[in-house]
N, C-alpha and C. Protein backbone atom coordinates (compact mmCIF):
# COMPACT_ATOMS: atom_id res chain seq x y z
N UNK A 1 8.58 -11.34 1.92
CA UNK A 1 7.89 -12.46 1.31
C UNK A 1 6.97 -11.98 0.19
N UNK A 2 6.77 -10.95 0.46
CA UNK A 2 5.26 -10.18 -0.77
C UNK A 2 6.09 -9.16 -1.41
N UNK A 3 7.19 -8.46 -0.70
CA UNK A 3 7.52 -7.08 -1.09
C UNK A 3 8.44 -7.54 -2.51
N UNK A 4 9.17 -8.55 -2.23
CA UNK A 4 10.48 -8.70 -3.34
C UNK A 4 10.02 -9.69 -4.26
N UNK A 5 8.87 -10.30 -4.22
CA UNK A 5 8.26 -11.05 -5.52
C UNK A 5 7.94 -9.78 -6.62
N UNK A 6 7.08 -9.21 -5.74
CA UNK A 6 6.72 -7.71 -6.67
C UNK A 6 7.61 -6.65 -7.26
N UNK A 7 8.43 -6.34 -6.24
CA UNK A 7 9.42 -5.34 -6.39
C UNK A 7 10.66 -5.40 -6.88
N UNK A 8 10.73 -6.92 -6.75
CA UNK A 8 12.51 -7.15 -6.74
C UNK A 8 13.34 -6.33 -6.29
N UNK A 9 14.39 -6.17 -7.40
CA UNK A 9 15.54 -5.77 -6.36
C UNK A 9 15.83 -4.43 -7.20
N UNK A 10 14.43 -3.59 -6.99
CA UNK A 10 14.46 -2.33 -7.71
C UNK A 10 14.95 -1.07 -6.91
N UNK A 11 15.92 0.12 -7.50
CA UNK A 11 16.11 1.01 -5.95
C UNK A 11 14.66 1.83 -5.91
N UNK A 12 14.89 2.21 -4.62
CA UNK A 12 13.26 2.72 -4.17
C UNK A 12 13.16 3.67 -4.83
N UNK A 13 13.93 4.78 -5.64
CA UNK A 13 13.71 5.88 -6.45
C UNK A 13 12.75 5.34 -6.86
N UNK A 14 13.00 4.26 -8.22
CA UNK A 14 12.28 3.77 -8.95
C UNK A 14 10.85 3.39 -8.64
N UNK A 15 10.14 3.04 -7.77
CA UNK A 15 9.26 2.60 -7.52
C UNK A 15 8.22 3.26 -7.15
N UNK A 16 7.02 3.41 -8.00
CA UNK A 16 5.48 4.08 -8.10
C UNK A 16 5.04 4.03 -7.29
N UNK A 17 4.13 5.37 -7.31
CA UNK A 17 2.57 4.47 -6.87
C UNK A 17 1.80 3.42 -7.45
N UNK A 18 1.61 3.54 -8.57
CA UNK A 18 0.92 2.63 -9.17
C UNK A 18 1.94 0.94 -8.81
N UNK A 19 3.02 1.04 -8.90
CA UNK A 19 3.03 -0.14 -8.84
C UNK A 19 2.75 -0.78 -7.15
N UNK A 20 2.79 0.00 -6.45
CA UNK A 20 2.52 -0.06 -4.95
C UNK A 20 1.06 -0.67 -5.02
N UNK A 21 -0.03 0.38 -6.00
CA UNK A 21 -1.61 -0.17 -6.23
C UNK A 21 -1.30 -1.43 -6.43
N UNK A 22 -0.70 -1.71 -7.63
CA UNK A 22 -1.01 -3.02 -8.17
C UNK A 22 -0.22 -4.39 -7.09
N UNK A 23 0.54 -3.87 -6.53
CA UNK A 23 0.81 -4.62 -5.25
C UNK A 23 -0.69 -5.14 -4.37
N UNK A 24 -1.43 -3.94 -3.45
CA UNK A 24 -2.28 -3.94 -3.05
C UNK A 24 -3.31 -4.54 -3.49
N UNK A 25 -3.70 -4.02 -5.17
CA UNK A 25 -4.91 -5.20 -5.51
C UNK A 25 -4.52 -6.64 -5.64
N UNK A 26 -3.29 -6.68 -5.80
CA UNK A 26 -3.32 -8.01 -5.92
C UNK A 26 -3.20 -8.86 -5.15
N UNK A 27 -2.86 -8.37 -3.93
CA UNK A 27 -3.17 -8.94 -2.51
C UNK A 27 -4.42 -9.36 -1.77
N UNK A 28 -4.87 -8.16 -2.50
CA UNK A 28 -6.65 -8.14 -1.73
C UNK A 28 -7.39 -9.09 -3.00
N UNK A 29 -6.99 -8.95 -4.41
CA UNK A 29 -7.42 -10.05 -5.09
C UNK A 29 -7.20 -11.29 -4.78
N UNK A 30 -6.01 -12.04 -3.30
CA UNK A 30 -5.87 -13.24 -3.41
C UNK A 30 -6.40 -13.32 -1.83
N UNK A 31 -6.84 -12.51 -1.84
CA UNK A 31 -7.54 -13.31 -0.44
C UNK A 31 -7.38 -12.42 0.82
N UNK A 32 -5.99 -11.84 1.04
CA UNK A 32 -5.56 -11.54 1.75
C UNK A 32 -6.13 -9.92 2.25
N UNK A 33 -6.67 -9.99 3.65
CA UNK A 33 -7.53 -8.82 4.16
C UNK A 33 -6.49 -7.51 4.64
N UNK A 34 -7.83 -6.31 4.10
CA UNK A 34 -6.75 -5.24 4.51
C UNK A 34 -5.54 -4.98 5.80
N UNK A 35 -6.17 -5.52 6.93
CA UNK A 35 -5.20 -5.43 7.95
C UNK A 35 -3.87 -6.22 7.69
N UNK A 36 -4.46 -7.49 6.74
CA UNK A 36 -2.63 -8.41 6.28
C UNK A 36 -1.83 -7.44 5.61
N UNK A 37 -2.80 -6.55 4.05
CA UNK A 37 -1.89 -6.22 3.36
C UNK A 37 -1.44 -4.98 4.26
N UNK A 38 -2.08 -4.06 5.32
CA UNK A 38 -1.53 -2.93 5.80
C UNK A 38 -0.07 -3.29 6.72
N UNK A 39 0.06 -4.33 6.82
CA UNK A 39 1.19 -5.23 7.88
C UNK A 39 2.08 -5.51 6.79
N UNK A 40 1.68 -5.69 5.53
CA UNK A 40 2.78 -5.92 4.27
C UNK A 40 3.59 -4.53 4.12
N UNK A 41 2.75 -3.31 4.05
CA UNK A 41 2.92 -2.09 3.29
C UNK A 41 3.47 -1.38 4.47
N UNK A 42 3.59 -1.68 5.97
CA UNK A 42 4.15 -1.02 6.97
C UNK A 42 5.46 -0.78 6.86
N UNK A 43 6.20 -1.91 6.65
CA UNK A 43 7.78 -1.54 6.74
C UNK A 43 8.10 -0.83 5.27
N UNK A 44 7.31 -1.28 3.75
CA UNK A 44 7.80 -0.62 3.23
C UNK A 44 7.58 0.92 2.92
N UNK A 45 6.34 1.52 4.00
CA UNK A 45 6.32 3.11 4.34
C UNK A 45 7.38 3.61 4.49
N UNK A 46 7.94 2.63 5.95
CA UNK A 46 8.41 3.19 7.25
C UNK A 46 9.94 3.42 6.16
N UNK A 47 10.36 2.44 5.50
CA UNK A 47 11.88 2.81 4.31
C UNK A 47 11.27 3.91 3.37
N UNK A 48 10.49 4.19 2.78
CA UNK A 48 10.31 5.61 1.91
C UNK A 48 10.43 6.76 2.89
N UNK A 49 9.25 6.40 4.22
CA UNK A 49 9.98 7.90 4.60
C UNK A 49 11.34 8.16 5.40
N UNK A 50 11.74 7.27 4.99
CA UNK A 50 13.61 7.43 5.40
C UNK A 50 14.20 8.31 4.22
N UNK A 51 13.62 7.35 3.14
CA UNK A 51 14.35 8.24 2.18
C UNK A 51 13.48 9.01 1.49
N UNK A 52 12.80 9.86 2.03
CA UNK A 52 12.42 11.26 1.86
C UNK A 52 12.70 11.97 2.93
N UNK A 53 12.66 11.49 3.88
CA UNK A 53 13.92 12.30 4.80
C UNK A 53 14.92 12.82 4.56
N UNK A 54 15.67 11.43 4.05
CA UNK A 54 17.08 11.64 3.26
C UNK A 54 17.75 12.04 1.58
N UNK A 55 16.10 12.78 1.41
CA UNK A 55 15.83 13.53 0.13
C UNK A 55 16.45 12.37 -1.13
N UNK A 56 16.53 11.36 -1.36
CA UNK A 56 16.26 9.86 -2.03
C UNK A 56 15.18 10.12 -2.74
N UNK A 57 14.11 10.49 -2.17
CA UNK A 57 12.95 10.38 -2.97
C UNK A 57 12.11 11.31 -2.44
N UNK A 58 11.31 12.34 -3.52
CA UNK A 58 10.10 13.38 -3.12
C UNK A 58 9.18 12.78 -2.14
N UNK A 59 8.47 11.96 -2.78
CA UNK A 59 7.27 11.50 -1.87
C UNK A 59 6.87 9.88 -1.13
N UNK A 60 6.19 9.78 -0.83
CA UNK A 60 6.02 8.30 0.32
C UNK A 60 4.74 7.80 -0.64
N UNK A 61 4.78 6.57 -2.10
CA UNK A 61 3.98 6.35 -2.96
C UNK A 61 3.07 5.01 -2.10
N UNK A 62 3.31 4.77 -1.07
CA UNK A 62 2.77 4.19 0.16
C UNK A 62 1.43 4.25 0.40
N UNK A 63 1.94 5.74 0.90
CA UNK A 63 0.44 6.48 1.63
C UNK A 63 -0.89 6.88 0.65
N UNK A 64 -1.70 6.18 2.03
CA UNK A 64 -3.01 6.17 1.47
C UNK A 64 -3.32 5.54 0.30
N UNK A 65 -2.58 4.28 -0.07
CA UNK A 65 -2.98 3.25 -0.87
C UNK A 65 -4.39 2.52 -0.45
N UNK A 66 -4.45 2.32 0.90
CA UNK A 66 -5.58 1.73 1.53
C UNK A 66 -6.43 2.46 1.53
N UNK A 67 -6.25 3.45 1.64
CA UNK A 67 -7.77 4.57 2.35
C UNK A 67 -8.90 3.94 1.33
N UNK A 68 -10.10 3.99 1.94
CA UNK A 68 -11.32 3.62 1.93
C UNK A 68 -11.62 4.81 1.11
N UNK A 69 -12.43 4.47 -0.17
CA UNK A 69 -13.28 6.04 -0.77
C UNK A 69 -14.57 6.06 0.11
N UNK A 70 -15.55 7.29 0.18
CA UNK A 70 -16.21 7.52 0.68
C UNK A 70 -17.74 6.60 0.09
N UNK A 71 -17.37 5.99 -1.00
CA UNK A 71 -18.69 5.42 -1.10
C UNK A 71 -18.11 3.88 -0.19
N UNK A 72 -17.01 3.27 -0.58
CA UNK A 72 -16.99 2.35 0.24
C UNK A 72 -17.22 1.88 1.54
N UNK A 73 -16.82 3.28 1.94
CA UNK A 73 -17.27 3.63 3.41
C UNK A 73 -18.57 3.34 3.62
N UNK A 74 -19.35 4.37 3.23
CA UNK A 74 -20.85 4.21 3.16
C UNK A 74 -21.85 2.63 3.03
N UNK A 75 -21.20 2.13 1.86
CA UNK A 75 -21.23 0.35 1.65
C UNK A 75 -21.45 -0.06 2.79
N UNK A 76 -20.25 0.01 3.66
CA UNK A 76 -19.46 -1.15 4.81
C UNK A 76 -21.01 -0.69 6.04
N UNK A 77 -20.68 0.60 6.34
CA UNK A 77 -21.88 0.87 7.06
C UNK A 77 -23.00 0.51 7.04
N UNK A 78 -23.80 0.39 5.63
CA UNK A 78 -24.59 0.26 6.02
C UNK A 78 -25.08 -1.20 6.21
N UNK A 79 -24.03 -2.14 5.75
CA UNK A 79 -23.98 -3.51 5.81
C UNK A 79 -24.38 -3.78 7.52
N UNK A 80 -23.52 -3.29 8.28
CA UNK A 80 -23.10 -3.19 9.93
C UNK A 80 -24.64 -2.60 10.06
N UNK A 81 -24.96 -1.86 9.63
CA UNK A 81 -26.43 -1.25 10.51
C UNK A 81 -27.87 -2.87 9.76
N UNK A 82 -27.68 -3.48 9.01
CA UNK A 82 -29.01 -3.91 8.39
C UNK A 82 -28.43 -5.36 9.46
């Protein structure tokens, strides 16, 4: 529903990181919270590292799209402690 508006019907060689980012912000730009978009970005991990398994493709442009930087981190905390 999210993956093939964005992606179409591109082979996975083709497909960035960056365009994976711009997937992600634009998810989290419409509302939609990290745990939705990490439930979006699950299955299309779980197919890259097939095919980097199946040497298709070097790397998994997936991972660690979400990760939190360390100042954000810091942010969230100290929100939770005040």
């Amino acid at each position: 529903m999210h993956l093939l508006p964005h992606l179409g019907q591109k082979d996975i060689a083709d497909i960035t990181r960056e365009e994976v980012k711009q997937l992600v912000y634009g998810l989290l730009s419409h509302e939609k919270s990290r745990g939705t978009v990490k439930g979006i970005l699950t299955p299309l991990s779980a197919m890259f590292n097939l095919a980097v398994e199946d040497q298709h493709v070097t790397a998994n442009p997936v991972i660690r799209t979400l990760k939190r930087s360390r100042k954000e981190e810091g942010s969230k905390k100290r929100k939770r402690r005040s």
